[in-house]
Protein backbone atom coordinates (compact mmCIF):
# COMPACT_ATOMS: atom_id res chain seq x y z
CA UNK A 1 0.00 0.00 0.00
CA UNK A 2 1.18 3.49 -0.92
CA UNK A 3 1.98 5.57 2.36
CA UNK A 4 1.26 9.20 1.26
CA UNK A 5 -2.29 8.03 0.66
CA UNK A 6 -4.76 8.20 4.20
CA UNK A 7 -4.64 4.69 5.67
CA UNK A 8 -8.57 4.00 4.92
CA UNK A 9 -8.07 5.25 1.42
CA UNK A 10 -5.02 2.25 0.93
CA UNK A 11 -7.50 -0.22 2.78
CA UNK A 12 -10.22 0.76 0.13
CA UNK A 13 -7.93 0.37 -2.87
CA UNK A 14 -6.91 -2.93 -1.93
CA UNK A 15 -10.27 -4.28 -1.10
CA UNK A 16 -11.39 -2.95 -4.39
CA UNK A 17 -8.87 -4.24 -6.63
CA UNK A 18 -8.96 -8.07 -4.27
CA UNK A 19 -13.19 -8.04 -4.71
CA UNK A 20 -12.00 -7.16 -8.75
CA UNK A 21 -9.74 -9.75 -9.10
CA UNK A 22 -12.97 -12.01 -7.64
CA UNK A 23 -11.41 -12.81 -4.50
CA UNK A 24 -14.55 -12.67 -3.08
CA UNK A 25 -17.45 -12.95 -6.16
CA UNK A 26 -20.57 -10.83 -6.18
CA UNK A 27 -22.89 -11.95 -2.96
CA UNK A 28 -20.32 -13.05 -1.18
CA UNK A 29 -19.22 -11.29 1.90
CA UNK A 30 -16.17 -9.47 3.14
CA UNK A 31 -14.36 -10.55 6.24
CA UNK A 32 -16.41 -8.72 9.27
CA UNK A 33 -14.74 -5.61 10.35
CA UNK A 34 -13.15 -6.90 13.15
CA UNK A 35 -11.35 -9.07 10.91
CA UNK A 36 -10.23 -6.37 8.50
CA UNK A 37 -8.91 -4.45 11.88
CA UNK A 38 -6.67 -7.56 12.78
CA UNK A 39 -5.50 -8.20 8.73
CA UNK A 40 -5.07 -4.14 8.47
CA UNK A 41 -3.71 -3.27 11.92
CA UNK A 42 -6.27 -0.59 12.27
CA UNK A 43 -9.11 0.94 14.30
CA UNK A 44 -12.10 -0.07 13.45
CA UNK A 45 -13.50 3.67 12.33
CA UNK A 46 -10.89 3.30 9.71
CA UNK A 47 -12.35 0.26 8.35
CA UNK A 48 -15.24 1.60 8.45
CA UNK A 49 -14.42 4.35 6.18
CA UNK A 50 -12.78 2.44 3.55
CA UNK A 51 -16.19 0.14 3.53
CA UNK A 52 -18.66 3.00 3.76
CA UNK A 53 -16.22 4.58 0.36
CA UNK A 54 -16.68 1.14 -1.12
CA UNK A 55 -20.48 1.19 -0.80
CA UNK A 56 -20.35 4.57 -2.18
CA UNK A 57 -18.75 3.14 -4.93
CA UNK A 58 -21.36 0.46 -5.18
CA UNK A 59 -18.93 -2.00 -5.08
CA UNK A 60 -20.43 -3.61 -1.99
CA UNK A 61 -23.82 -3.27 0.17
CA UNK A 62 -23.65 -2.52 3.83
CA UNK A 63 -26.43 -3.83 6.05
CA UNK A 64 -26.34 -3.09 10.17
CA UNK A 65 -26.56 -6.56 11.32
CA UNK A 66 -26.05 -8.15 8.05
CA UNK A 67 -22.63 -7.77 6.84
CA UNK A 68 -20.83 -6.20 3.72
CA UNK A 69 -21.67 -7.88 0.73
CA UNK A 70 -19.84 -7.78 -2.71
CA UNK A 71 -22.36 -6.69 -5.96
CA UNK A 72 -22.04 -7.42 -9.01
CA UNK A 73 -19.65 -4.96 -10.93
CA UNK A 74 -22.42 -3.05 -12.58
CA UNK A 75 -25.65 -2.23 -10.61
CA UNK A 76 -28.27 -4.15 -12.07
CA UNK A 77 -25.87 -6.07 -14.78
CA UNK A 78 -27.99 -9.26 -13.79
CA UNK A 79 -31.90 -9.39 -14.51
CA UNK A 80 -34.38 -12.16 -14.18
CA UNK A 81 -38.33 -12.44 -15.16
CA UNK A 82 -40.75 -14.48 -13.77
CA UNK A 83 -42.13 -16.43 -16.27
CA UNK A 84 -45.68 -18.09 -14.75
CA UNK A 85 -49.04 -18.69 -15.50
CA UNK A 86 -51.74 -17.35 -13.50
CA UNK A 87 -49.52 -15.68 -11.21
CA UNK A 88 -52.17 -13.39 -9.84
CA UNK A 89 -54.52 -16.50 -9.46
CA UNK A 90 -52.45 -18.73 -7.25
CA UNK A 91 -52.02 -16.85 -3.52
CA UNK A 92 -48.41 -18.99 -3.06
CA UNK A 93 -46.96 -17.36 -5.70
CA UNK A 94 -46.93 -13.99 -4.48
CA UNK A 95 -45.00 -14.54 -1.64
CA UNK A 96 -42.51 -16.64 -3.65
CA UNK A 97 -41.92 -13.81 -6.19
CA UNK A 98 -41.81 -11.19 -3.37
CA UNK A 99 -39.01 -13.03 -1.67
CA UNK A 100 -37.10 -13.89 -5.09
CA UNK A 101 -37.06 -9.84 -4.98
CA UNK A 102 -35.92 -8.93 -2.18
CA UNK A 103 -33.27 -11.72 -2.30
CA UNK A 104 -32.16 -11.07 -5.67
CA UNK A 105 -31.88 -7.28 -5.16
CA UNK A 106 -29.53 -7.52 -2.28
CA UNK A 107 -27.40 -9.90 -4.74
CA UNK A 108 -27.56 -6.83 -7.37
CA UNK A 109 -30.45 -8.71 -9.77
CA UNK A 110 -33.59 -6.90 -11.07
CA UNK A 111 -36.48 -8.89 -11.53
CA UNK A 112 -38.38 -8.09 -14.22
CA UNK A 113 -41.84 -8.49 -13.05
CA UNK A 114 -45.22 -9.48 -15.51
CA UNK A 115 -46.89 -5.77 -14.76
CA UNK A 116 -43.69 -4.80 -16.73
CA UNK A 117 -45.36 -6.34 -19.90
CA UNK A 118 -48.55 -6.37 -21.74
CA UNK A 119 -51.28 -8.66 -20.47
CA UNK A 120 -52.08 -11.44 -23.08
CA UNK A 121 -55.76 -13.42 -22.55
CA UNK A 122 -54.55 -16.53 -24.33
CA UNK A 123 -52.05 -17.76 -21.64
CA UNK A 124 -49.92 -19.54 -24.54
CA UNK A 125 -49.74 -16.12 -26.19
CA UNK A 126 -48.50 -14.81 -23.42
CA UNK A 127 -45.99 -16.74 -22.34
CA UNK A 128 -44.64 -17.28 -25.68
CA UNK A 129 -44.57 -12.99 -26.14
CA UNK A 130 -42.57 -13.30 -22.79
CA UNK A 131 -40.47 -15.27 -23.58
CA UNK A 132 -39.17 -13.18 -26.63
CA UNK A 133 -39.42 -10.24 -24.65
CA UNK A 134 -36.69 -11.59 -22.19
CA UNK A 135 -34.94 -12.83 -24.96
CA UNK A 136 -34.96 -9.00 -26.82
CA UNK A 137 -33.67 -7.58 -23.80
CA UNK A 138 -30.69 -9.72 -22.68
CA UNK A 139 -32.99 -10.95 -19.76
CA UNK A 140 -30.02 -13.31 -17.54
CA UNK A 141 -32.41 -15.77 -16.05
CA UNK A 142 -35.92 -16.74 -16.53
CA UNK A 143 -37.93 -18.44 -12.92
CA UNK A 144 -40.11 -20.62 -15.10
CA UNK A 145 -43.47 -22.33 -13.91
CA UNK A 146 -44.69 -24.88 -16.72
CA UNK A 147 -48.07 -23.96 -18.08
CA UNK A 148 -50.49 -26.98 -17.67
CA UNK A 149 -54.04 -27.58 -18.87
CA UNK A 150 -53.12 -26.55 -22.57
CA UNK A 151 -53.51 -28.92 -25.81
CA UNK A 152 -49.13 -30.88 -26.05
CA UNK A 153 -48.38 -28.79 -23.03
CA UNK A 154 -44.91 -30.91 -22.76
CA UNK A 155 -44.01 -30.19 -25.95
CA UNK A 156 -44.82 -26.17 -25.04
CA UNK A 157 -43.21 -26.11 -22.29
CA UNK A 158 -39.84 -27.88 -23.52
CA UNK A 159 -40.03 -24.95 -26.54
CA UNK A 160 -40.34 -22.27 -24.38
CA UNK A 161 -37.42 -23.30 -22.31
CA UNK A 162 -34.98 -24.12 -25.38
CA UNK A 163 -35.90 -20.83 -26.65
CA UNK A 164 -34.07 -19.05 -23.98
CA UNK A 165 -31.64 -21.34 -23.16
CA UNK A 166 -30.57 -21.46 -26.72
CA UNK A 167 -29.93 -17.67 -26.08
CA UNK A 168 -27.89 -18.27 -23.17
CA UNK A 169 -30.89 -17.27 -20.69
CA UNK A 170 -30.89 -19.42 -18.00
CA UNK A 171 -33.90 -21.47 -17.02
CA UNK A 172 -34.95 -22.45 -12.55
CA UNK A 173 -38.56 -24.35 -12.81
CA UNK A 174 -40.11 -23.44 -9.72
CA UNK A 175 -43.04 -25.63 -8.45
CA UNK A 176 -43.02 -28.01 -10.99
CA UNK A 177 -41.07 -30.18 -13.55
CA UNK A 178 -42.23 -29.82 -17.26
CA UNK A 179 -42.76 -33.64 -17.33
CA UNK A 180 -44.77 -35.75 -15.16
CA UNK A 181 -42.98 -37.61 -12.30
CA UNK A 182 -40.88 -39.89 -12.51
CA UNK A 183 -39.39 -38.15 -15.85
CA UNK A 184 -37.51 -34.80 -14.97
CA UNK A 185 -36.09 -32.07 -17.43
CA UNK A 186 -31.99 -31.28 -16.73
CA UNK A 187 -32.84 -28.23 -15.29
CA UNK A 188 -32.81 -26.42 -11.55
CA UNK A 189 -35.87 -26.96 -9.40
CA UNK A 190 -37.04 -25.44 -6.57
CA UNK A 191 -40.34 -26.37 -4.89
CA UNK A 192 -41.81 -28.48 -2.24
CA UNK A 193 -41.95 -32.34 -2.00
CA UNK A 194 -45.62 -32.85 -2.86
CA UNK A 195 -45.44 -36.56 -2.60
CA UNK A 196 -44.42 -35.90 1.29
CA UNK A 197 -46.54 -33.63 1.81
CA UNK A 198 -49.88 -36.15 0.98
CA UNK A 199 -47.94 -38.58 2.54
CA UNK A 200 -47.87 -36.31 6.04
CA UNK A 201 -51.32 -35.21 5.24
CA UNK A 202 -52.61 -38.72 4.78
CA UNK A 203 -50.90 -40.27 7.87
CA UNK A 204 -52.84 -37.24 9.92
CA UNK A 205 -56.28 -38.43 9.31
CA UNK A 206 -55.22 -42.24 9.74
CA UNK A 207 -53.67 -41.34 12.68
CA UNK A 208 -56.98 -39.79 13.81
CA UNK A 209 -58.96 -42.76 13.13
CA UNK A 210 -60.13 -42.19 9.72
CA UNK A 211 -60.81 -45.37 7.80
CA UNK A 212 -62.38 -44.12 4.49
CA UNK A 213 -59.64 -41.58 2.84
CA UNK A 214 -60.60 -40.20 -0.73
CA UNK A 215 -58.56 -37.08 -2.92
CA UNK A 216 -60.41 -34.90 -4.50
CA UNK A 217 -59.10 -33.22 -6.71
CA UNK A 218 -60.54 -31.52 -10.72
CA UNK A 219 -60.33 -33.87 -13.43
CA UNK A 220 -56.66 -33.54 -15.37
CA UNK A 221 -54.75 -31.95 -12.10
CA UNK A 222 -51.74 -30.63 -12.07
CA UNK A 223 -48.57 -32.23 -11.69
CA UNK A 224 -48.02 -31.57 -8.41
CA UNK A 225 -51.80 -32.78 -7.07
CA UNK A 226 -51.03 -35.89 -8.75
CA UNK A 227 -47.91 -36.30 -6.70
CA UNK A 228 -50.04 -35.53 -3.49
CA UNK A 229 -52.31 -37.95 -4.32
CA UNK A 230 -49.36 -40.63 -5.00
CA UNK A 231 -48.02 -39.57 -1.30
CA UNK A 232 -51.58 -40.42 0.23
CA UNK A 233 -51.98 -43.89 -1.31
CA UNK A 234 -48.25 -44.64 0.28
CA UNK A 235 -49.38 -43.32 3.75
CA UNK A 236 -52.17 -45.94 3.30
CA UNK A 237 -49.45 -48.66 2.28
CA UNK A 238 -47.39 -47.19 5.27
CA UNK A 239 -50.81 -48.01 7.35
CA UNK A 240 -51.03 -51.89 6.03
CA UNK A 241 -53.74 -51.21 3.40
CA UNK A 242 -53.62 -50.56 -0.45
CA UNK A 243 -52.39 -47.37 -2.25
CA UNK A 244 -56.14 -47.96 -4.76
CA UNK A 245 -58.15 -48.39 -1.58
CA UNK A 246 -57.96 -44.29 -1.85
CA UNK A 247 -60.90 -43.16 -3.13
CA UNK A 248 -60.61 -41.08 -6.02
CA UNK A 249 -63.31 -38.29 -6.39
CA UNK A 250 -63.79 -35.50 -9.00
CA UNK A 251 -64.43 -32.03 -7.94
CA UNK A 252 -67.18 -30.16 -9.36
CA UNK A 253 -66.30 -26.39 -9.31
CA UNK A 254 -69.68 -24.78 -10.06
CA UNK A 255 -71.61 -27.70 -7.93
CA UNK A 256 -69.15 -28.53 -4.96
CA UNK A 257 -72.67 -30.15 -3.48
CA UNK A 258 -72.20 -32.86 -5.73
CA UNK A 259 -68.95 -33.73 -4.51
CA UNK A 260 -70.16 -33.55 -1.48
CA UNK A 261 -72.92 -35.71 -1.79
CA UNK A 262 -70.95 -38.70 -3.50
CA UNK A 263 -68.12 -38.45 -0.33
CA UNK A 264 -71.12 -39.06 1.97
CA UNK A 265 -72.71 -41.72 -0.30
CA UNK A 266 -69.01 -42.95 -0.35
CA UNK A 267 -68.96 -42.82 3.69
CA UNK A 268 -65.57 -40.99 3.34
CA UNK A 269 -64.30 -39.33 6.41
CA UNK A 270 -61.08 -38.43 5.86
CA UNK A 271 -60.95 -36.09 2.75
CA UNK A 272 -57.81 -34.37 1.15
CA UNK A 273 -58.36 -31.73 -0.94
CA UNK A 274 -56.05 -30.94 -3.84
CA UNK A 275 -55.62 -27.61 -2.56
CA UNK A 276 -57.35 -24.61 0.01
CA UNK A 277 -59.17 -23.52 -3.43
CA UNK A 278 -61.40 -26.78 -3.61
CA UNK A 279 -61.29 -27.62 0.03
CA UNK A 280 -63.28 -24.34 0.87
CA UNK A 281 -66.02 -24.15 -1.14
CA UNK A 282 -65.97 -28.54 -0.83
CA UNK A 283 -66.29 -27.50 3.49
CA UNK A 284 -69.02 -25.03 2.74
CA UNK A 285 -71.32 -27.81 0.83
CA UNK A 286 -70.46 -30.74 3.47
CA UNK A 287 -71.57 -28.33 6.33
CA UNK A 288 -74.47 -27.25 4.51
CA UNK A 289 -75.45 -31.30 3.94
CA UNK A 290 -75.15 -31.51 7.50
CA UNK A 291 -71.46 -33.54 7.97
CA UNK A 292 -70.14 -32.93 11.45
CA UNK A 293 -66.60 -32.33 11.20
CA UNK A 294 -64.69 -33.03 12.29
CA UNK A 295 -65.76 -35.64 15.00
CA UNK A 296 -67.69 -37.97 12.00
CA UNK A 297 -65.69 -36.42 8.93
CA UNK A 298 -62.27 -34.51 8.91
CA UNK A 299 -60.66 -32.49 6.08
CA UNK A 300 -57.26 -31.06 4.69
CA UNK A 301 -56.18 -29.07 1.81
CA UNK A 302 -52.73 -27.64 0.69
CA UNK A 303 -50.96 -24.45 0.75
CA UNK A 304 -52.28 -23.03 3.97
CA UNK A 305 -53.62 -20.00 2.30
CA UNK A 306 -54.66 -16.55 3.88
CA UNK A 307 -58.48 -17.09 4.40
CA UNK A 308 -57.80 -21.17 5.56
CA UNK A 309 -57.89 -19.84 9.03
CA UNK A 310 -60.60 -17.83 8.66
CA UNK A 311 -63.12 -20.47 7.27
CA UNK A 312 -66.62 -21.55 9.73
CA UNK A 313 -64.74 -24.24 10.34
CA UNK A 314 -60.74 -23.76 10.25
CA UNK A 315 -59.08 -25.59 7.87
CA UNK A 316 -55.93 -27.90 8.44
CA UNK A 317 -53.53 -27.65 5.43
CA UNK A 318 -49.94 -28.27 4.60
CA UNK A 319 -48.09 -25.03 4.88
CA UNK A 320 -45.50 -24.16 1.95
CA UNK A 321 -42.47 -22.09 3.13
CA UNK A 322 -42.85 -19.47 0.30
CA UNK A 323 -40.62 -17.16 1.90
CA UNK A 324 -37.83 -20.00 1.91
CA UNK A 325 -38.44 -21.54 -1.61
CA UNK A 326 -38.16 -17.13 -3.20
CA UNK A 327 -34.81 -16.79 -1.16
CA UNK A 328 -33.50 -20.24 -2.29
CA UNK A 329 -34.52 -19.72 -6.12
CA UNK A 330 -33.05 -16.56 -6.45
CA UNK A 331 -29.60 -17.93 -5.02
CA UNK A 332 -29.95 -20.79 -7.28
CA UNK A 333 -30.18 -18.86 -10.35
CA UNK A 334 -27.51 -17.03 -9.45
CA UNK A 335 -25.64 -20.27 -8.85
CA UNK A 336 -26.46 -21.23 -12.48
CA UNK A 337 -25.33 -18.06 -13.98
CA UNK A 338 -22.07 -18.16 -12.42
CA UNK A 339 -21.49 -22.04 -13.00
CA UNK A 340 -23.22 -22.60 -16.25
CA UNK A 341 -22.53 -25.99 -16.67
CA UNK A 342 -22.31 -27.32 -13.02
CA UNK A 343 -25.21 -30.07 -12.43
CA UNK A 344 -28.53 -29.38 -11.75
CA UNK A 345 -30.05 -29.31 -9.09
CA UNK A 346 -33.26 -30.07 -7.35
CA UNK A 347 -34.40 -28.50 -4.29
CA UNK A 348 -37.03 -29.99 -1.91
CA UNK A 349 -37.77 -27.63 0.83
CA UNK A 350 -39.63 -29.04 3.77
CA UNK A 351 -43.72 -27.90 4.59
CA UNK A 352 -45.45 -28.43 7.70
CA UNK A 353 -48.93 -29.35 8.27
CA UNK A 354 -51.00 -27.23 10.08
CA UNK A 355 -53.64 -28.47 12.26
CA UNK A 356 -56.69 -26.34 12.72
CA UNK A 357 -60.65 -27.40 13.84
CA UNK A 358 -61.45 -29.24 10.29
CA UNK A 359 -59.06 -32.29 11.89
CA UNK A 360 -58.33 -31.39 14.90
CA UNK A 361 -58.60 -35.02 16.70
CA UNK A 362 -60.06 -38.78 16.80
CA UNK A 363 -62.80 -39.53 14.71
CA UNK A 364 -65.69 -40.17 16.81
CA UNK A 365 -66.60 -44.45 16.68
């Protein structure tokens, strides 16, 4: 270090040409300042200075509490879009996007987020226009949610995602694999394990005496309902029956009373519901046909949306960590940009159920 220069001025120069030379890559973190004091043999206001000129600089991000953190070497030189159907329609989503924000913005990424672009009716349409929109403007990374429920939706799907990978875009499927399980696309995945989480779910109600399980679910579900309903059938192997002795039951959306009536024709009283969305309206009709739940008939969705808790009768359901599955994306897409080729990588994050008055204990005999 040159001596004629102010000591904090020498510490800055060095820690900016070490954090350009990568010794410490965008969002990782500098030594704490007590460190730098030892390495620098300095007071710790003079540390302080040289970090507070670096921030200035925007060559790193101070947080009280939270360390110094090195950026990227432009502000903003990485961007990512969220790429996902019905975004506004799904209430998990939200948070996840929210969180991918906030994460990726301390790790100097802007999201580029749908009100950003032109709303499209045709969902296809849409996704195909933003697709080429990330692909016009140098978009980095794409957080990609498969679009189901549309005519060769594989074959969509697989398009979209060579589309931007063929521009060097990089591609993290959150929720969901393009293919159905057990076939998976060679790409990052971030999501829950759904087959666990029927599988907890399932093992509940047995565990509270219920002897007649049945899934409902709307006919041609999703991926990840189908894997929920492949976790309940092995909580009823788990509980020496058979995975098909799982009743099976369609859910009618504009007539939940007829669902209703076939699970008490059926003399089901343990039902899981493919999500909150059809186990609320599905609670509503059973109440209304005079079920007593939940000491004759006990039921559980997924997600553990807002209004769950809020329903005449509360509603048990398997919580996802959205906050965790945003902040674990967002550093796996940064992961792929830096290491292009490095393996991919599927991440499971663990739910919990939570039990509320719809199942709240033994079924009475």
């Amino acid at each position: 270090m040159k001596a004629h220069k102010p000591k904090y001025l020498q510490i800055h120069d060095e820690l900016r040409e070490l954090i350009a030379k990568h010794t410490w890559p965008p969002g990782e973190f500098l030594p704490t300042e007590e460190e730098l004091c030892k390495t620098y043999q300095v007071s710790r206001p003079t540390i302080a200075k040289a970090l507070q000129l670096l921030a200035k600089d925007k060559v790193v991000h101070r947080r009280a509490g939270y360390g110094t953190q090195v950026l990227a070497p432009k502000r903003y030189a990485l961007s990512a879009g969220f790429l996902i159907p019905r975004l506004h329609e799904t209430e998990i989503f939200e948070p996840i996007c929210a969180s991918i924000t906030e994460t990726a913005g301390m790790e100097a990424m802007r999201i580029i987020h749908p009100a950003e672009v032109n709303p499209e009716p045709d969902l296809a349409k849409m996704m195909e226009k933003l697709a080429e929109r990330f692909i016009s403007t140098k978009t980095t990374g794409v957080f990609f949610t498969p679009i189901e429920r549309i005519p060769d939706q594989e074959n969509f799907n697989m398009k979209i995602i060579k589309q931007l990978t063929r521009k060097g875009i990089r591609v993290v499927l959150l929720d969901r694999d393009v293919f159905p399980w057990p076939k998976q696309t060679p790409y990052d995945l971030i999501g829950i394990d759904n087959i666990e989480a029927g599988y907890v779910t399932a093992l509940h109600l047995l565990g509270n005496g219920c002897k007649q399980l049945a899934f409902v679910s709307a006919r041609n579900p999703a991926m990840t309902v189908q894997l929920r309903r492949i976790g309940s059938g092995e909580a009823l192997v788990h509980n020496g029956q058979m995975a098909r002795d799982l009743l099976s039951v369609d859910f009618h959306s504009e007539e939940p009373e007829k669902t209703a009536k076939q699970l008490l024709a059926a003399k089901a009283d343990g039902i899981i519901c493919a999500n909150d969305a059809t186990a609320a309206p599905l609670l509503r009709a059973l109440l209304d046909l005079g079920a007593d739940i939940p000491h004759r008939m006990q039921v559980c969705g997924f997600d553990d949306v807002k209004y769950a808790s809020l329903l005449s009768v509360p509603l048990t359901s398997y919580h996802q960590p959205c906050k965790d599955i945003g902040k674990t994306a967002a550093r796996v897409m940064l992961h792929r940009i830096k290491y292009p080729d490095s393996p991919a990588l599927r991440i499971s994050l663990r739910g919990e159920l939570v039990i509320r008055n719809s199942s709240c204990g033994p079924i009475a005999t």
